[in-house]
PDB file of N, CA and C in Angstrom:
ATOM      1  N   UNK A   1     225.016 114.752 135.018  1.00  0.00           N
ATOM      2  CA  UNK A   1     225.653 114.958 136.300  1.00  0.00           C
ATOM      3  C   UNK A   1     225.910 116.458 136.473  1.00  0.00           C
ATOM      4  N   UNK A   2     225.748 117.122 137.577  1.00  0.00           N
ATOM      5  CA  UNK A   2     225.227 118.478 137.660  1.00  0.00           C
ATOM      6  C   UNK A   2     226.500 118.579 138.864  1.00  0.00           C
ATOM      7  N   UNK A   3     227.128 120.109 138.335  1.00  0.00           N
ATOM      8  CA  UNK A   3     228.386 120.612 138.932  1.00  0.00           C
ATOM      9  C   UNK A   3     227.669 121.154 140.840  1.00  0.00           C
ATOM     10  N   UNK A   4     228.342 120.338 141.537  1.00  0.00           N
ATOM     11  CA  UNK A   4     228.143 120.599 142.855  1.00  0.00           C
ATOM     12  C   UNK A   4     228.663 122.137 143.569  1.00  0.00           C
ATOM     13  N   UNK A   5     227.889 122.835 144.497  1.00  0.00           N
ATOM     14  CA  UNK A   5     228.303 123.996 145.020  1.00  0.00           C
ATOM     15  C   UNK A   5     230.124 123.916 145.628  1.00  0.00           C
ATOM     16  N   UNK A   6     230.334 122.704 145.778  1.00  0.00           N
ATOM     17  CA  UNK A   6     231.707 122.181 146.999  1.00  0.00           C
ATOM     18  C   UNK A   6     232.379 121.951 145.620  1.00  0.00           C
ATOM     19  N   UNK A   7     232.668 121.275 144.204  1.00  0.00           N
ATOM     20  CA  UNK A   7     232.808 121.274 142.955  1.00  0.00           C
ATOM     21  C   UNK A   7     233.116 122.847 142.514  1.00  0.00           C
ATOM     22  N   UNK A   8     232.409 123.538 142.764  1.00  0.00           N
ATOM     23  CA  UNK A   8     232.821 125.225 142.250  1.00  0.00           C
ATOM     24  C   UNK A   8     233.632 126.046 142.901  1.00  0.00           C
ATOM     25  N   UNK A   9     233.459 125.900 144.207  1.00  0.00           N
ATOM     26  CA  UNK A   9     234.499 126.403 144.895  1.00  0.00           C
ATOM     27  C   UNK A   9     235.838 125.860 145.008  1.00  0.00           C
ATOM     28  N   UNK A  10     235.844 124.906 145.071  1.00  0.00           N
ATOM     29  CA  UNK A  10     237.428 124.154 144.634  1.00  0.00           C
ATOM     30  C   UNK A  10     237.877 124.446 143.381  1.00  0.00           C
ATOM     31  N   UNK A  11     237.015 124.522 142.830  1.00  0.00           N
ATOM     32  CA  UNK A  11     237.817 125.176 141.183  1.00  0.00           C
ATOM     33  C   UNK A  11     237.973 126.912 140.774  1.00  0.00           C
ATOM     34  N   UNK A  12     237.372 127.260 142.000  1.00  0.00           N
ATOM     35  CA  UNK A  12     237.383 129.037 141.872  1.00  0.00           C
ATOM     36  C   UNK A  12     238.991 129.286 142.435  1.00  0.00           C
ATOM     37  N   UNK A  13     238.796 128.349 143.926  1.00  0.00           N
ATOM     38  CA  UNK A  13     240.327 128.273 144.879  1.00  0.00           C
ATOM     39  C   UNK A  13     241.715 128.149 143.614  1.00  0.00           C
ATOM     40  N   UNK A  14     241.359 126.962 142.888  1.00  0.00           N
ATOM     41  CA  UNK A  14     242.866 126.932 142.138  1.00  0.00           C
ATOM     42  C   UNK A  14     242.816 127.111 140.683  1.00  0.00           C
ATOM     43  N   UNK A  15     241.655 128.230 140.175  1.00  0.00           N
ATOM     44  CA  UNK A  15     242.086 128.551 138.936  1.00  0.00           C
ATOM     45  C   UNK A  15     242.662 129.390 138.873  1.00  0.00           C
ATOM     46  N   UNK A  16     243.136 130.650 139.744  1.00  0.00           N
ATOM     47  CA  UNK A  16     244.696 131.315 139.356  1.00  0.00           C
ATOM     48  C   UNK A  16     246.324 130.361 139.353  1.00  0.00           C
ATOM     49  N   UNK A  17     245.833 129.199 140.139  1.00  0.00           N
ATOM     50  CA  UNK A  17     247.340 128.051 140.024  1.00  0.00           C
ATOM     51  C   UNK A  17     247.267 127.602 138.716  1.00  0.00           C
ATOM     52  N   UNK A  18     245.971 127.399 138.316  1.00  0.00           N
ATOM     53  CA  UNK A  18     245.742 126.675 136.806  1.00  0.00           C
ATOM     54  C   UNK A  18     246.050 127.884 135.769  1.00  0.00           C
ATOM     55  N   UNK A  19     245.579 128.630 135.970  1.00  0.00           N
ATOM     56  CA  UNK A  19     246.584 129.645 135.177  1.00  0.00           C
ATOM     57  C   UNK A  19     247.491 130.273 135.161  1.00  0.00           C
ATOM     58  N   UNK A  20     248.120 129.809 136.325  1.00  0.00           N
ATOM     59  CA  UNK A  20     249.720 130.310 136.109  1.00  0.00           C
ATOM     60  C   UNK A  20     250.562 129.203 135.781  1.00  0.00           C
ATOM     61  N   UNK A  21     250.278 127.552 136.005  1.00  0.00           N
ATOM     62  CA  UNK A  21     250.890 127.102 135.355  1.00  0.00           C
ATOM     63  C   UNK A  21     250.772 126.383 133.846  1.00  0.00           C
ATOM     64  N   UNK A  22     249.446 126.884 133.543  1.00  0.00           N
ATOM     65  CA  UNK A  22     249.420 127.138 131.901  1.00  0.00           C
ATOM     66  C   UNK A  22     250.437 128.221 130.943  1.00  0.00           C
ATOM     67  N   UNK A  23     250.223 129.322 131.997  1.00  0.00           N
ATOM     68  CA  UNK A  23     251.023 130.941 131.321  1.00  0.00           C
ATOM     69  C   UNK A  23     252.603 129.862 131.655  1.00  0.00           C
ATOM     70  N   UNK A  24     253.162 129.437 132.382  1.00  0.00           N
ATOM     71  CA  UNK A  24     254.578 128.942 132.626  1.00  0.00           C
ATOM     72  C   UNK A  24     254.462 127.504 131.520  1.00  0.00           C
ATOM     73  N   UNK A  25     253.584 126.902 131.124  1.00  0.00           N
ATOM     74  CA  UNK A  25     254.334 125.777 130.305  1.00  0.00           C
ATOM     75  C   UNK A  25     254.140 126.647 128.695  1.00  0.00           C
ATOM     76  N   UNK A  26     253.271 127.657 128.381  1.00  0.00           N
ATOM     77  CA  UNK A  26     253.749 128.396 127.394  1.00  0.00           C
ATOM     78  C   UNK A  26     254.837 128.924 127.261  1.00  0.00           C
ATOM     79  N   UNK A  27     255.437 129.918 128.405  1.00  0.00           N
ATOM     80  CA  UNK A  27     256.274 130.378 128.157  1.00  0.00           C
ATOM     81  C   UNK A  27     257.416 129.474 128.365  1.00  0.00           C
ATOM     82  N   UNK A  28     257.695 128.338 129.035  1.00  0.00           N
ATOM     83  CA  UNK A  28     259.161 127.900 129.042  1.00  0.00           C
ATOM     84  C   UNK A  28     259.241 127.266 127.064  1.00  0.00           C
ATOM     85  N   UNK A  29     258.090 126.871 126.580  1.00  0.00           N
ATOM     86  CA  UNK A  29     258.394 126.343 125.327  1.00  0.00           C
ATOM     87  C   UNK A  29     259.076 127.561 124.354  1.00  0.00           C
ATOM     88  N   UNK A  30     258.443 128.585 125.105  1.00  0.00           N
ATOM     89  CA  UNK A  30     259.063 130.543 124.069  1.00  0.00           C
ATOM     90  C   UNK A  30     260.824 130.388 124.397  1.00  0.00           C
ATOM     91  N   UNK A  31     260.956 129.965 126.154  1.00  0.00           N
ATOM     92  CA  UNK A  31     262.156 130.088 126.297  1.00  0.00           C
ATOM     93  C   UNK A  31     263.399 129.199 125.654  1.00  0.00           C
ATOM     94  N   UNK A  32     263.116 128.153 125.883  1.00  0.00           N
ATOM     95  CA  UNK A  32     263.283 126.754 125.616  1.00  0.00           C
ATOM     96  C   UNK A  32     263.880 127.250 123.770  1.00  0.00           C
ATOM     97  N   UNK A  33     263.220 127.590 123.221  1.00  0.00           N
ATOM     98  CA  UNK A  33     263.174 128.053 121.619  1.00  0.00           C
ATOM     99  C   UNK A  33     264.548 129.437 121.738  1.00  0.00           C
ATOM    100  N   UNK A  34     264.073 130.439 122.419  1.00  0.00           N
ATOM    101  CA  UNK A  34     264.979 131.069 122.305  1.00  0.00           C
ATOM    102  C   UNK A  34     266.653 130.746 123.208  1.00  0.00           C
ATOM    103  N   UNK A  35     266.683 129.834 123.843  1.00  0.00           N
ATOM    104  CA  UNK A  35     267.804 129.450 124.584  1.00  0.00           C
ATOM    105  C   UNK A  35     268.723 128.734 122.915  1.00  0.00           C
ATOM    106  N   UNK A  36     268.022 127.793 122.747  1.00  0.00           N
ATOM    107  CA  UNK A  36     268.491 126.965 121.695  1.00  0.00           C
ATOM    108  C   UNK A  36     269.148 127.886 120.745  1.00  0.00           C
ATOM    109  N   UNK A  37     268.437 128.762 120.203  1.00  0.00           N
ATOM    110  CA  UNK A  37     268.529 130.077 118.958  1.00  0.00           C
ATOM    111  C   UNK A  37     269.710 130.801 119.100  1.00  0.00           C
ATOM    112  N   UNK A  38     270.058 130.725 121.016  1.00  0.00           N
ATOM    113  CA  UNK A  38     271.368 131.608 121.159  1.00  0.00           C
ATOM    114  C   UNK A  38     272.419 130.662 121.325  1.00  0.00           C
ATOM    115  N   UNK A  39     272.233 129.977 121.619  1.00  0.00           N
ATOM    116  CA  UNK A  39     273.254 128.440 121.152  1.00  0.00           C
ATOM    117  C   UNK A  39     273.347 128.281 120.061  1.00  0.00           C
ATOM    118  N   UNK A  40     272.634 128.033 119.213  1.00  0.00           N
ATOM    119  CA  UNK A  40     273.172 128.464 117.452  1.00  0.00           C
ATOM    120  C   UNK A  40     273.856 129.200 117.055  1.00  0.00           C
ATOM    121  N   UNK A  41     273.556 130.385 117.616  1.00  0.00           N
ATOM    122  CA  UNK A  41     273.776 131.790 117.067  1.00  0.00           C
ATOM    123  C   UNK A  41     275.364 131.869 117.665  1.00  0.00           C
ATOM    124  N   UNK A  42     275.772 131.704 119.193  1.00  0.00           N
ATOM    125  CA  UNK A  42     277.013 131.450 119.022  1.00  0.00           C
ATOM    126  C   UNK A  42     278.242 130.316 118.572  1.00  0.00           C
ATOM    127  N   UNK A  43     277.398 129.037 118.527  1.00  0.00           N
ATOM    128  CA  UNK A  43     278.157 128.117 117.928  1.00  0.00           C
ATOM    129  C   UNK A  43     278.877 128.793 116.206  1.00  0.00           C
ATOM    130  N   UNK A  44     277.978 129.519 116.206  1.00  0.00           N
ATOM    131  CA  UNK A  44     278.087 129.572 114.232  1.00  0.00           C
ATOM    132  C   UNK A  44     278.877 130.873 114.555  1.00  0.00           C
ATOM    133  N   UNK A  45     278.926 131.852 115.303  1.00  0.00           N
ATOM    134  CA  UNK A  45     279.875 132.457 115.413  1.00  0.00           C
ATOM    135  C   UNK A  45     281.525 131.695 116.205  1.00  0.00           C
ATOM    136  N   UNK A  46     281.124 131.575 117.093  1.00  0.00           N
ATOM    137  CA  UNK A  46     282.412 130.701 117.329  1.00  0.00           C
ATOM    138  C   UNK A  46     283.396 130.044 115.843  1.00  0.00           C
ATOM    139  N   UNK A  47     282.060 129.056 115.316  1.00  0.00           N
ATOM    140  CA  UNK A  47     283.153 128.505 114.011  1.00  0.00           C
ATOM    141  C   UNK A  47     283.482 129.696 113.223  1.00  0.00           C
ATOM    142  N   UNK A  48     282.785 130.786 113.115  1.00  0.00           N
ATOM    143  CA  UNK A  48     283.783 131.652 111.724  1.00  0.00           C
ATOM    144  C   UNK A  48     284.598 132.693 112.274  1.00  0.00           C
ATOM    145  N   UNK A  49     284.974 132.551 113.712  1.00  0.00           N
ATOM    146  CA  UNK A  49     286.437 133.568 114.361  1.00  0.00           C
ATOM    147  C   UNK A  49     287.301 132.204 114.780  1.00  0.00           C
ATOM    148  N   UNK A  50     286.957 131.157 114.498  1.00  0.00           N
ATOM    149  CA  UNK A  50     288.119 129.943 114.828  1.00  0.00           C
ATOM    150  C   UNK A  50     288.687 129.246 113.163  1.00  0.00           C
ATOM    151  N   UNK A  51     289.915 128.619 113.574  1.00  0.00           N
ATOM    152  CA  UNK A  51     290.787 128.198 112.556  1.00  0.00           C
ATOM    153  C   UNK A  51     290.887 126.674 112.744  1.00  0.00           C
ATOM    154  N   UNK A  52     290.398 125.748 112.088  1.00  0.00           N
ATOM    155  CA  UNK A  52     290.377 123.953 112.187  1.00  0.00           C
ATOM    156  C   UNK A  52     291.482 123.722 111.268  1.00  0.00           C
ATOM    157  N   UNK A  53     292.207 122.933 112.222  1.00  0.00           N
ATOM    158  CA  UNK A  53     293.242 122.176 111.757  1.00  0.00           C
ATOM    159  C   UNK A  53     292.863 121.495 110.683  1.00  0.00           C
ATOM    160  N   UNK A  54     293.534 121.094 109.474  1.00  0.00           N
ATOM    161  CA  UNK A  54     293.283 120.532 108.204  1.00  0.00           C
ATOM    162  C   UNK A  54     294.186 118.939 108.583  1.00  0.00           C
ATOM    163  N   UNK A  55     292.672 117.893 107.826  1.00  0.00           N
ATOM    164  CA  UNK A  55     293.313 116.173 108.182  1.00  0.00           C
ATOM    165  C   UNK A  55     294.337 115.839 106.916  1.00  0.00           C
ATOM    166  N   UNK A  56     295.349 115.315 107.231  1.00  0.00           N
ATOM    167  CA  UNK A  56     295.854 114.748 106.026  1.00  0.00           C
ATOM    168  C   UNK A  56     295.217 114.004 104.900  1.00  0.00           C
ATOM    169  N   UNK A  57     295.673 114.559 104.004  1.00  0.00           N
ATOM    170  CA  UNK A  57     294.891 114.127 102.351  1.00  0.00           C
ATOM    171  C   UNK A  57     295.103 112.338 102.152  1.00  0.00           C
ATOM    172  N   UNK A  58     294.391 111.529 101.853  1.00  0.00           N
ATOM    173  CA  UNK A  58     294.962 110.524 101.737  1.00  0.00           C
ATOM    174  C   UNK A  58     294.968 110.202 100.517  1.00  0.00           C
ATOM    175  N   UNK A  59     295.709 109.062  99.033  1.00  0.00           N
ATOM    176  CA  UNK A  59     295.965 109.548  98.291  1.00  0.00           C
ATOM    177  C   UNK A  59     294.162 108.597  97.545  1.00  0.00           C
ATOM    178  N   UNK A  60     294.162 109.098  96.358  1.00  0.00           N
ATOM    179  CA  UNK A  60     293.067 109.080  96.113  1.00  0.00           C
ATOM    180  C   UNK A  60     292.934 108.936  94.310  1.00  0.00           C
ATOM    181  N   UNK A  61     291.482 108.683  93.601  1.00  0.00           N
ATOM    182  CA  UNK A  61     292.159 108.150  92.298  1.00  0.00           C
ATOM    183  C   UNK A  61     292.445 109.220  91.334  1.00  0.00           C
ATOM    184  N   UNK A  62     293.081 110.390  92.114  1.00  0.00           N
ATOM    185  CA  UNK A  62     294.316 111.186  91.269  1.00  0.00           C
ATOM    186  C   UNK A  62     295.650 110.754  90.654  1.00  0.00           C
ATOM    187  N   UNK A  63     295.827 109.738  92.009  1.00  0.00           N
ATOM    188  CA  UNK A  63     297.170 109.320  91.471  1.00  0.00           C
ATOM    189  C   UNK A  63     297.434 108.293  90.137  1.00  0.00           C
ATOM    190  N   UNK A  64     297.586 109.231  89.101  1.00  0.00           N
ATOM    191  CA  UNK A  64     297.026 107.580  87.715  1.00  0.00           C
ATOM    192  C   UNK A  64     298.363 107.143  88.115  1.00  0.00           C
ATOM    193  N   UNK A  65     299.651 107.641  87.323  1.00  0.00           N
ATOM    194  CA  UNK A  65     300.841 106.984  86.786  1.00  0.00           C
ATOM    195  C   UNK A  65     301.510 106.861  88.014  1.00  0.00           C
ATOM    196  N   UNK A  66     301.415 106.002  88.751  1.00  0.00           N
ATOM    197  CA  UNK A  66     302.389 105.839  90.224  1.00  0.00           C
ATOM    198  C   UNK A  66     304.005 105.290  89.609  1.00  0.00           C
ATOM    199  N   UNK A  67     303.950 104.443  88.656  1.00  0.00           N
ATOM    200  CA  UNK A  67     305.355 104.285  88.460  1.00  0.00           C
ATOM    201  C   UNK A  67     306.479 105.444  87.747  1.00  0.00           C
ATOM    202  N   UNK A  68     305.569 106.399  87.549  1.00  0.00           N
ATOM    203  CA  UNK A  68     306.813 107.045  87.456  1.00  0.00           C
ATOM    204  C   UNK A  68     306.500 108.537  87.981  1.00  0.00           C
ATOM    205  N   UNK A  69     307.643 108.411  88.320  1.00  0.00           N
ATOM    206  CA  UNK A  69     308.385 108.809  89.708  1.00  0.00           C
ATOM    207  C   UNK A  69     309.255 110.174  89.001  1.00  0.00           C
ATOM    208  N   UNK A  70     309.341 111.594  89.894  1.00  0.00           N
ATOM    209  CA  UNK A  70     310.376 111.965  89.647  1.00  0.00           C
ATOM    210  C   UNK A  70     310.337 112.539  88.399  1.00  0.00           C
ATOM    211  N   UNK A  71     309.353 112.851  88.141  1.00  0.00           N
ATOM    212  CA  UNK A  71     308.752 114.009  86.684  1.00  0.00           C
ATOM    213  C   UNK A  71     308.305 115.134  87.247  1.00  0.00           C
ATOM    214  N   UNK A  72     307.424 115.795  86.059  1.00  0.00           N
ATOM    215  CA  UNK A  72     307.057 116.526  86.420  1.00  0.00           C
ATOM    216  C   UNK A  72     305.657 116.621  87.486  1.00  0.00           C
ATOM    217  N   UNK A  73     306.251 117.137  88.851  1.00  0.00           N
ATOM    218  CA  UNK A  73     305.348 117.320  89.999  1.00  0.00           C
ATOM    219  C   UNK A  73     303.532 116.811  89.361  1.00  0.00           C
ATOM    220  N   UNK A  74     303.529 117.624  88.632  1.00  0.00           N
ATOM    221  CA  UNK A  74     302.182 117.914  88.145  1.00  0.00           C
ATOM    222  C   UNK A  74     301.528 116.695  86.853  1.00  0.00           C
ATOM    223  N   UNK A  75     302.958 115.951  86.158  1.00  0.00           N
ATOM    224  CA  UNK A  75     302.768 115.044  85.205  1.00  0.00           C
ATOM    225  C   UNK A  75     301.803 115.604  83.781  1.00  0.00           C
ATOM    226  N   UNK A  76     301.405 116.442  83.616  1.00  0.00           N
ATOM    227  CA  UNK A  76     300.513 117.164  83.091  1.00  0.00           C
ATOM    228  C   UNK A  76     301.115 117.643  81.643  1.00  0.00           C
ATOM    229  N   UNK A  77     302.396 118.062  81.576  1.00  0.00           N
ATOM    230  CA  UNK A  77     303.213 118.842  80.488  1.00  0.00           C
ATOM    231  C   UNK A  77     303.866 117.586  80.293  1.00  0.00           C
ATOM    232  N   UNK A  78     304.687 117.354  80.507  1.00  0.00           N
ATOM    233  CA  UNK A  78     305.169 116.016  79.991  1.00  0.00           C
ATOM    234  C   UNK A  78     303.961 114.772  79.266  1.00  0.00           C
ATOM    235  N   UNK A  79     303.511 114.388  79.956  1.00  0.00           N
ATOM    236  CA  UNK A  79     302.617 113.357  79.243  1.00  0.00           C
ATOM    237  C   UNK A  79     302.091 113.799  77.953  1.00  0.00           C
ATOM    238  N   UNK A  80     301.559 115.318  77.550  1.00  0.00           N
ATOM    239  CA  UNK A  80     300.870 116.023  76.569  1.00  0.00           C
ATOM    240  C   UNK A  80     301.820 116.326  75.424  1.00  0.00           C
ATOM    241  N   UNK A  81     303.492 116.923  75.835  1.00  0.00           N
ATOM    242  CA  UNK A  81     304.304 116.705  74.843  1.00  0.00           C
ATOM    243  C   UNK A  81     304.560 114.995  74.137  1.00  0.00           C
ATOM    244  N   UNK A  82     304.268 114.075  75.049  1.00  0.00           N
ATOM    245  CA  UNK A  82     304.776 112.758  74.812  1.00  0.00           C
ATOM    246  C   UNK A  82     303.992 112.183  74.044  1.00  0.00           C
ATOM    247  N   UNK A  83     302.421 112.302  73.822  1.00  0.00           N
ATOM    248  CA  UNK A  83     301.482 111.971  73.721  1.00  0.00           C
ATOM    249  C   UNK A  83     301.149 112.916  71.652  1.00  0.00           C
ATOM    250  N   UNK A  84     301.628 114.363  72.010  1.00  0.00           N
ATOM    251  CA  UNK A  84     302.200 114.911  70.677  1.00  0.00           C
ATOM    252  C   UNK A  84     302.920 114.181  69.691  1.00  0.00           C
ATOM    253  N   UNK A  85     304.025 113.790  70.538  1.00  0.00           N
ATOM    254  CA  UNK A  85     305.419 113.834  69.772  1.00  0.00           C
ATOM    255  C   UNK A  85     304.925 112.303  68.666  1.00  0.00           C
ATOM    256  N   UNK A  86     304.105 111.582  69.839  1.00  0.00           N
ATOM    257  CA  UNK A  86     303.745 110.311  69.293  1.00  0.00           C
ATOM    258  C   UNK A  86     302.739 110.182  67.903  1.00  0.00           C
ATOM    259  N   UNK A  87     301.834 111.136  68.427  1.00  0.00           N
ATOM    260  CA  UNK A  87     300.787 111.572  67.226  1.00  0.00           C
ATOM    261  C   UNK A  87     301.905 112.021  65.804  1.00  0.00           C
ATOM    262  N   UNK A  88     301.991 112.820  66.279  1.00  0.00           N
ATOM    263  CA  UNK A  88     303.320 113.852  64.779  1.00  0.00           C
ATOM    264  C   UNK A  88     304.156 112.454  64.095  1.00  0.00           C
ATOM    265  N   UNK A  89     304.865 111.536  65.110  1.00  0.00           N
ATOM    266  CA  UNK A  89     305.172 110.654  64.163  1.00  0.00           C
ATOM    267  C   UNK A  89     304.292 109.930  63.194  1.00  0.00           C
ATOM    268  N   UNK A  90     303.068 109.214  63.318  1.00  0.00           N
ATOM    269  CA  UNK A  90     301.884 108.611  62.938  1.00  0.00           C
ATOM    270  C   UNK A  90     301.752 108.870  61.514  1.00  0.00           C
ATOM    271  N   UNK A  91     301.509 108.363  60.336  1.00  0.00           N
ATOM    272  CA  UNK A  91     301.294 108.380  59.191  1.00  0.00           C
ATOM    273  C   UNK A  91     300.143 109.584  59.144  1.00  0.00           C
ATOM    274  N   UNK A  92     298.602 108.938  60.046  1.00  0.00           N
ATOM    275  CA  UNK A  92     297.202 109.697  59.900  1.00  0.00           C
ATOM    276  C   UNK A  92     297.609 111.008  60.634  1.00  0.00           C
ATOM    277  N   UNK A  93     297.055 112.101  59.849  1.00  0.00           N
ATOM    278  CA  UNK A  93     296.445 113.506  60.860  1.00  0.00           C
ATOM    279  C   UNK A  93     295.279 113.487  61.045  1.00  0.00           C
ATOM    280  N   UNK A  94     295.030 113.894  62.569  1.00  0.00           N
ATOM    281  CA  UNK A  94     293.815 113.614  63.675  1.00  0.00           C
ATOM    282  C   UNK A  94     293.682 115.032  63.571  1.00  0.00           C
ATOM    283  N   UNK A  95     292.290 115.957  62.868  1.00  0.00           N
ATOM    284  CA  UNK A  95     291.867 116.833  63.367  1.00  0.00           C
ATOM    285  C   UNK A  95     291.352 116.976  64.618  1.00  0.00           C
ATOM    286  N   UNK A  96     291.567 117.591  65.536  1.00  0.00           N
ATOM    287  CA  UNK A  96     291.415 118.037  66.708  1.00  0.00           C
ATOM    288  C   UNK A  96     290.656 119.766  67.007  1.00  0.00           C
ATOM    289  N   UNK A  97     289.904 119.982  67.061  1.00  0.00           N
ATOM    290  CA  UNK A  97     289.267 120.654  68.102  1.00  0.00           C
ATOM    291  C   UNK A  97     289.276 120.905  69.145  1.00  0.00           C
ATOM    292  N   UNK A  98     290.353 122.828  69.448  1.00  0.00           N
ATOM    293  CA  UNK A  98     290.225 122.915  70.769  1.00  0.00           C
ATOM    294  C   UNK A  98     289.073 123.028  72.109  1.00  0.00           C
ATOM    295  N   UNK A  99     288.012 123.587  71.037  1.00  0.00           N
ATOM    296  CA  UNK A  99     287.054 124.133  71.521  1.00  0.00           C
ATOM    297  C   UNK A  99     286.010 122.436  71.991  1.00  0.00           C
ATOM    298  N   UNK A 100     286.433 121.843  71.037  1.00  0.00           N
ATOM    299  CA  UNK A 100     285.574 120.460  71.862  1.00  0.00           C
ATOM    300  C   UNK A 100     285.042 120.064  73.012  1.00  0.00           C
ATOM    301  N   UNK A 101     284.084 119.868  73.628  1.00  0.00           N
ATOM    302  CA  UNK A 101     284.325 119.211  75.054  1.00  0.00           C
ATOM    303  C   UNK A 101     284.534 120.228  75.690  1.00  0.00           C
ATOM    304  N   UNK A 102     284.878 121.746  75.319  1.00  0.00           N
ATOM    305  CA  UNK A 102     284.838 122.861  77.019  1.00  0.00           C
ATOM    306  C   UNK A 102     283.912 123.561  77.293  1.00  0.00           C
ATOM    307  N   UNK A 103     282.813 123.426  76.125  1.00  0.00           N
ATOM    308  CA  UNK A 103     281.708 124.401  76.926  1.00  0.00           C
ATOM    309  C   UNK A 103     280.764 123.500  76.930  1.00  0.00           C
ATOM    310  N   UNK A 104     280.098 124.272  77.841  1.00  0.00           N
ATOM    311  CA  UNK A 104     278.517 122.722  78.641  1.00  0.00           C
ATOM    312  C   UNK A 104     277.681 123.877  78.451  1.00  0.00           C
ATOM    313  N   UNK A 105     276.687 123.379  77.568  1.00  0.00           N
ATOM    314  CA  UNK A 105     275.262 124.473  77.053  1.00  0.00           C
ATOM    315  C   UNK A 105     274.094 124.409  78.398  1.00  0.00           C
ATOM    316  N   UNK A 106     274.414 125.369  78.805  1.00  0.00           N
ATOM    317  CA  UNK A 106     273.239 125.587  80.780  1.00  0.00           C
ATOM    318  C   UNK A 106     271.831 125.806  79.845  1.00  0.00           C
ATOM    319  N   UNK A 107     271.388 126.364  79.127  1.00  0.00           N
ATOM    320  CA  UNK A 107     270.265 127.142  78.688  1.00  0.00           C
ATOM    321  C   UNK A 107     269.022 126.557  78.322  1.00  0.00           C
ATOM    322  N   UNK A 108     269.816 125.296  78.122  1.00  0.00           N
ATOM    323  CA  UNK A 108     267.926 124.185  77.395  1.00  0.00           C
ATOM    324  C   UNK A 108     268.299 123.317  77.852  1.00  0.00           C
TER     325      UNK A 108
END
């Protein structure tokens, strides 16, 4: 099927429309990209000159010894003297190692 003289001229008429709205769906995808980029760019500034309210902690499985009450805040020093005092009575001595258990070998 062979391109007609009336076929060429209709396509001479609107190939500057055909290429301008080729050059426009390129460029809105350039724009489109950079619109987004500046919406990022200030969202992420926005969050690091703003201050977010902090949600209440809810309690969680920190809390071991709930029944008692009214020690030390932290429970930490107390339990470790108590936990001593108990050992020291004991017939057996438990060598212990401070160094046990605190360093984690990264290297192999």
């Amino acid at each position: 099927m062979a391109i007609q003289p009336i076929d060429l001229q209709t396509l001479f008429v609107r190939l500057s429309t055909i290429g301008r709205e080729q050059s426009a769906m390129k460029q809105a995808v350039v724009q489109a990209q950079t619109v987004a980029g500046e919406e990022i760019a200030q969202r992420s500034q926005d969050a690091g000159h703003t201050v977010h309210e902090t949600e209440e902690v809810s309690e969680g499985p920190e809390q071991v010894n709930e029944d008692e009450t009214g020690k030390n805040p932290r429970g930490r020093g107390e339990t470790r003297k108590q936990e001593e005092e108990e050992e020291a009575g004991g017939d057996e001595e438990v060598f212990r190692d401070p160094d046990l258990g605190q360093n984690v070998d990264l290297s192999g």
